[in-house]
Protein backbone atom coordinates (compact mmCIF):
# COMPACT_ATOMS: atom_id res chain seq x y z
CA UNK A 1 6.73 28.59 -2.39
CA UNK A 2 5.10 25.70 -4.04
CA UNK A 3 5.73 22.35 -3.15
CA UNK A 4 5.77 19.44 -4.84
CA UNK A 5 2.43 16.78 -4.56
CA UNK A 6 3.16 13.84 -2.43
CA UNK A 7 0.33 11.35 -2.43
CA UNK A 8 0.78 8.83 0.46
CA UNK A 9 -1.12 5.33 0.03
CA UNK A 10 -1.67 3.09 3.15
CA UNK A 11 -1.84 -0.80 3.23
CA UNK A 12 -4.02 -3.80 3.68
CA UNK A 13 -6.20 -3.42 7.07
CA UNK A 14 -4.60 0.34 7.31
CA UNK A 15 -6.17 3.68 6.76
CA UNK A 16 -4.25 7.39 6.32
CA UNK A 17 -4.38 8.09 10.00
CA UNK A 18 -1.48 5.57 10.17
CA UNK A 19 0.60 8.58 8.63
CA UNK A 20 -0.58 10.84 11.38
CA UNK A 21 2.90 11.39 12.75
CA UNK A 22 4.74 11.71 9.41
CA UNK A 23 3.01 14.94 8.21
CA UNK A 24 5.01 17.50 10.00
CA UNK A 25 8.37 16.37 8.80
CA UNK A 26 6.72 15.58 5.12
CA UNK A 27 4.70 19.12 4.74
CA UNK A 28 8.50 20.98 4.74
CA UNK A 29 8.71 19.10 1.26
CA UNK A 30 5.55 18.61 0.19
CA UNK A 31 1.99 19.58 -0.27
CA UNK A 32 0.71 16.19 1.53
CA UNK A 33 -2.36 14.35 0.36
CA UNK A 34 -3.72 10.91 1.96
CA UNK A 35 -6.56 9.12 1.42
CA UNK A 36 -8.45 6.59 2.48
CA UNK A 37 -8.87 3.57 0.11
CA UNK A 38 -12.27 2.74 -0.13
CA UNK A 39 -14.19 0.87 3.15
CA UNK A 40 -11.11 1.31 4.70
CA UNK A 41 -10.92 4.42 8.05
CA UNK A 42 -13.28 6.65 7.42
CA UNK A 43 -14.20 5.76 3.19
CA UNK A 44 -17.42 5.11 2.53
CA UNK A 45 -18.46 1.20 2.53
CA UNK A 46 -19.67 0.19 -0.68
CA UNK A 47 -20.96 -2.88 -1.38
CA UNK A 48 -18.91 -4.09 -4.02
CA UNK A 49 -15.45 -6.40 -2.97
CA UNK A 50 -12.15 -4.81 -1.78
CA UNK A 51 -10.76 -4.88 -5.37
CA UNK A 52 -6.88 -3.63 -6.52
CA UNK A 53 -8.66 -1.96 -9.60
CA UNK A 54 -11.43 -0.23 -7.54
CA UNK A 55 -8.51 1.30 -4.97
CA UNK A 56 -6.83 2.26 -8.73
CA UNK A 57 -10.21 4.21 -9.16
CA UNK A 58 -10.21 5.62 -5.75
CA UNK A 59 -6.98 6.94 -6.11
CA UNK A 60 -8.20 9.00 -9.77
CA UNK A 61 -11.12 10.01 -8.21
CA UNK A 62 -9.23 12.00 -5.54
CA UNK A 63 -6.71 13.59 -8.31
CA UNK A 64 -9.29 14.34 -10.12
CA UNK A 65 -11.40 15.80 -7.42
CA UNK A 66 -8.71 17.86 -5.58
CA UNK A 67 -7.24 18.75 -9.35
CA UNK A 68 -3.97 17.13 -9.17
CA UNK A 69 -2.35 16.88 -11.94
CA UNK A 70 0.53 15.37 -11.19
CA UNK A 71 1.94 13.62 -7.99
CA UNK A 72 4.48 12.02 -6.37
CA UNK A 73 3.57 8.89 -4.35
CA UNK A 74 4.31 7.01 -0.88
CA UNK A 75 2.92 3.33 -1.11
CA UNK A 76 3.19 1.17 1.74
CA UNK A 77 2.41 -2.36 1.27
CA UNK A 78 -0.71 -2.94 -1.03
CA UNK A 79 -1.27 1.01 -1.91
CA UNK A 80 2.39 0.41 -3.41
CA UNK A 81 1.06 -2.38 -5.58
CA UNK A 82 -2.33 -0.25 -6.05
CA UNK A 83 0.39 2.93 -7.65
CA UNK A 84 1.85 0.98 -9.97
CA UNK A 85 -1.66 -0.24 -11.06
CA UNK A 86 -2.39 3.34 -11.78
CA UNK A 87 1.08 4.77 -13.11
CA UNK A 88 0.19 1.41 -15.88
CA UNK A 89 -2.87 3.49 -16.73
CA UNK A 90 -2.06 7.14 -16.32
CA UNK A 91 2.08 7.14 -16.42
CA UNK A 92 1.80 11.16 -17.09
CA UNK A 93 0.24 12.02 -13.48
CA UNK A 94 2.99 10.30 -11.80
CA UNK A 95 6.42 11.76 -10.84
CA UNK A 96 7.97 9.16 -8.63
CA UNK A 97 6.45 6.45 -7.20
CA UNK A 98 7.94 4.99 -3.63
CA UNK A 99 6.69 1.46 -2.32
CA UNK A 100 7.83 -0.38 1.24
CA UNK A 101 6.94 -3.68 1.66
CA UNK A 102 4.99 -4.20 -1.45
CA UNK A 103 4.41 -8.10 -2.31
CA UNK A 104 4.19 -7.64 -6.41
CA UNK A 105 4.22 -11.86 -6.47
CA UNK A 106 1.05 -14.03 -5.31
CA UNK A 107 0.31 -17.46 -5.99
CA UNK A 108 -2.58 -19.43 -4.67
CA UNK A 109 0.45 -20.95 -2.30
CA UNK A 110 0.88 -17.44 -0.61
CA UNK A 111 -2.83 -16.30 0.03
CA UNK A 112 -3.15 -19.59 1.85
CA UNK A 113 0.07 -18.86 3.75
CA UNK A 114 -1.77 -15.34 4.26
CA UNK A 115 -5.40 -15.63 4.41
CA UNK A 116 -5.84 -17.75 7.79
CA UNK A 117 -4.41 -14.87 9.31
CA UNK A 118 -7.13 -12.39 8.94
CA UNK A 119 -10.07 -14.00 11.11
CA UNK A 120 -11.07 -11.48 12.52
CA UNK A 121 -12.32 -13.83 15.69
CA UNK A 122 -8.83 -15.43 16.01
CA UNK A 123 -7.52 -11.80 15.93
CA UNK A 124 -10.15 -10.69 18.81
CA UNK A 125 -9.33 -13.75 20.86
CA UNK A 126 -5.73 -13.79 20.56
CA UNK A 127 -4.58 -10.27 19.57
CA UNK A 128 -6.87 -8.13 21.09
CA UNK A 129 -4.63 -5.60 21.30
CA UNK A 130 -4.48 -5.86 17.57
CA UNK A 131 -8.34 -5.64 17.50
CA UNK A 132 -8.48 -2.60 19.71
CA UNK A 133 -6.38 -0.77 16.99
CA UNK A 134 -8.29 -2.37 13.91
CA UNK A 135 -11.43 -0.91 16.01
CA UNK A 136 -10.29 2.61 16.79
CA UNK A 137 -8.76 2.48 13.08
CA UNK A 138 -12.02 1.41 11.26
CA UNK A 139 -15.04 1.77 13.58
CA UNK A 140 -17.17 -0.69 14.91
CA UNK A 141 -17.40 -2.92 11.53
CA UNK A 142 -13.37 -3.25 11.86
CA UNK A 143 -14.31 -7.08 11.44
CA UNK A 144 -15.51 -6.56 8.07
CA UNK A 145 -12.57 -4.46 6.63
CA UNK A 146 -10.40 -8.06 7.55
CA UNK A 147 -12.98 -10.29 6.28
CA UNK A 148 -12.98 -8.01 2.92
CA UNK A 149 -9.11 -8.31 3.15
CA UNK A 150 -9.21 -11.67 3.65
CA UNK A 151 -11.08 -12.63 0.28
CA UNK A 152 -9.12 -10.05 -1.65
CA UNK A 153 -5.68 -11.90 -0.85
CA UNK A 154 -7.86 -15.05 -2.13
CA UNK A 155 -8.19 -13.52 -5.01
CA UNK A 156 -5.21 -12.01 -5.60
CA UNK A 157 -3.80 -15.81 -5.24
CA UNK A 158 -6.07 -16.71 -7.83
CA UNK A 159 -5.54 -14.41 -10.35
CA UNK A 160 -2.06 -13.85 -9.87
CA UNK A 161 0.93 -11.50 -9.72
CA UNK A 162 2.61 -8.57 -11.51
CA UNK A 163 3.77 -10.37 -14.52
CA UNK A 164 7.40 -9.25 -15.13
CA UNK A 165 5.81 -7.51 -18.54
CA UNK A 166 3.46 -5.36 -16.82
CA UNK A 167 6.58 -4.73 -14.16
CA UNK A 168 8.74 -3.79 -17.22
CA UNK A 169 5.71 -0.92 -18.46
CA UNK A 170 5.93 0.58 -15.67
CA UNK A 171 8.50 3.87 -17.09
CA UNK A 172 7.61 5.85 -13.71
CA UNK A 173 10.87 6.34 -11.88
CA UNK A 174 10.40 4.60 -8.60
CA UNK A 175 11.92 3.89 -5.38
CA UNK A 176 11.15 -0.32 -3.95
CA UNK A 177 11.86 -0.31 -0.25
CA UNK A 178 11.73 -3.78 1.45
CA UNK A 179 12.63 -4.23 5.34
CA UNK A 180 15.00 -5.95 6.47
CA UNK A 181 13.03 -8.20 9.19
CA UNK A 182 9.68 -7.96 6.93
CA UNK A 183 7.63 -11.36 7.18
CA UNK A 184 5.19 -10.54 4.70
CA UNK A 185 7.49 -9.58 1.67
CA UNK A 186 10.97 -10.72 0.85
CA UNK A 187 14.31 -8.68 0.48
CA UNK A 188 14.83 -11.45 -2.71
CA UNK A 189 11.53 -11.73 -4.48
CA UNK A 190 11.19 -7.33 -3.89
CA UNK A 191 15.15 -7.15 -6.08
CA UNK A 192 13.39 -9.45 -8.36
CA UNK A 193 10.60 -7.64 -9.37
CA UNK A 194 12.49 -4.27 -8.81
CA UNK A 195 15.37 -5.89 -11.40
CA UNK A 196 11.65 -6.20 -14.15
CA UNK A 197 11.27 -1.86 -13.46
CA UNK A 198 13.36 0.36 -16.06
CA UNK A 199 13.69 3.00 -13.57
CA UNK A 200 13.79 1.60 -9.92
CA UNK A 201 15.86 1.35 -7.56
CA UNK A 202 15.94 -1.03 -4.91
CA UNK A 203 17.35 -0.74 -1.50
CA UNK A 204 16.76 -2.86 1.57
CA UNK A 205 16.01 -1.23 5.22
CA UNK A 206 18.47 -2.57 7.94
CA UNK A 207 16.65 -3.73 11.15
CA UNK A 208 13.25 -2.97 9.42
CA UNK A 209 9.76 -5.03 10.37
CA UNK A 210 6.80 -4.77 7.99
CA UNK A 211 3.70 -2.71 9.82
CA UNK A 212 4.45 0.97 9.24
CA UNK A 213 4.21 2.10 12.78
CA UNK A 214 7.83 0.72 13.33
CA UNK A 215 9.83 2.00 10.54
CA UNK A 216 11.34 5.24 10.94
CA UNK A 217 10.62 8.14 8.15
CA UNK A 218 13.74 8.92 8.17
CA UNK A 219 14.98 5.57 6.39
CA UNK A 220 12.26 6.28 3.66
CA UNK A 221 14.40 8.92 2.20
CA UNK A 222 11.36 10.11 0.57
């Protein structure tokens, strides 16, 4: 039996081992693909910025390279912003796209609501267990990966948000998942750019925190 292509994208600071414990359940449905955005787990570390549009190309390169046609797709946090990206510039190679916790809206306001936060020096002096998972995640240069994350939510603050144009281009059906207790993304501003999508639903997750780890697959109704 052949299964339909699920593509499953991780966040900022993340990597695909984070899905580790979803592939059993997912592989009864699916033929299950994740990958690792690049200098992110176990990517190679180019020198070139963390960069939404070089993630888009990541994500091409490994359809094309694993001939994937088409695909469904799992997005949590950024990789859900980094699907849409790509459905804008190849709509026919995506089925359905699914995003949790996906902030489509940044302003210079947010990144410096967001960027203090990734120090990675702070994080090692006052959330080392944080660290210790950012290390075993990332490798020894796990410092770098924030740093890198840190100046892309700079820039994403500077150059700005999914205008609600590009939202409404978007023809992919799609799925926007927000948590209910989620401090990085709100249940309001995720209807609003959901309300910009001809084919999305939204639907908010009750009891629901933002880092993957904590929400249950189950809720994803992927």
């Amino acid at each position: 039996m052949n299964h339909p292509h699920l593509l499953l994208l991780h966040g900022a600071l993340g990597s695909s081992a984070q899905f580790a414990a979803w592939l059993p359940q997912l592989e009864e449905r699916y033929t299950v693909s994740c990958l690792d955005f690049e200098g992110h787990g176990k990517a190679a570390r180019p020198e070139r910025p963390f960069r939404l549009e070089h993630f888009v190309e990541n994500v091409f390169a490994f359809l094309d390279t694993h001939d994937i046609a088409q695909t469904r797709v799992f997005g949590h946090s950024m990789g859900g912003f980094v699907a849409c990206l790509a459905a804008l510039e190849q709509p026919q190679r995506f089925l359905h796209i699914s995003t949790l916790g996906t902030k489509f809206r940044w302003d210079t306001s947010t990144a410096a609501r967001e960027v203090p936060k990734l120090d990675p020096d702070t994080i090692a002096r006052k959330v080392p267990q944080l660290a210790a998972a950012l290390a075993q995640r990332h490798g020894d240069d796990w410092q770098t990966v924030v740093r890198r994350s840190a100046e892309l939510l700079q820039h994403l603050g500077e150059v700005g948000e999914f205008r609600d144009a590009a939202l409404a281009r978007i023809r992919t059906p799609m799925r926007i998942l927000v948590g209910e207790r989620d401090n990085m993304v709100s249940v309001a501003e995720t209807r609003a750019a959901a309300i910009c999508l001809p084919q999305a639903e939204c639907r908010v997750l009750p009891d629901t925190p933002h880092p993957i780890e904590q929400v249950a697959l189950a809720s994803l109704a992927i």
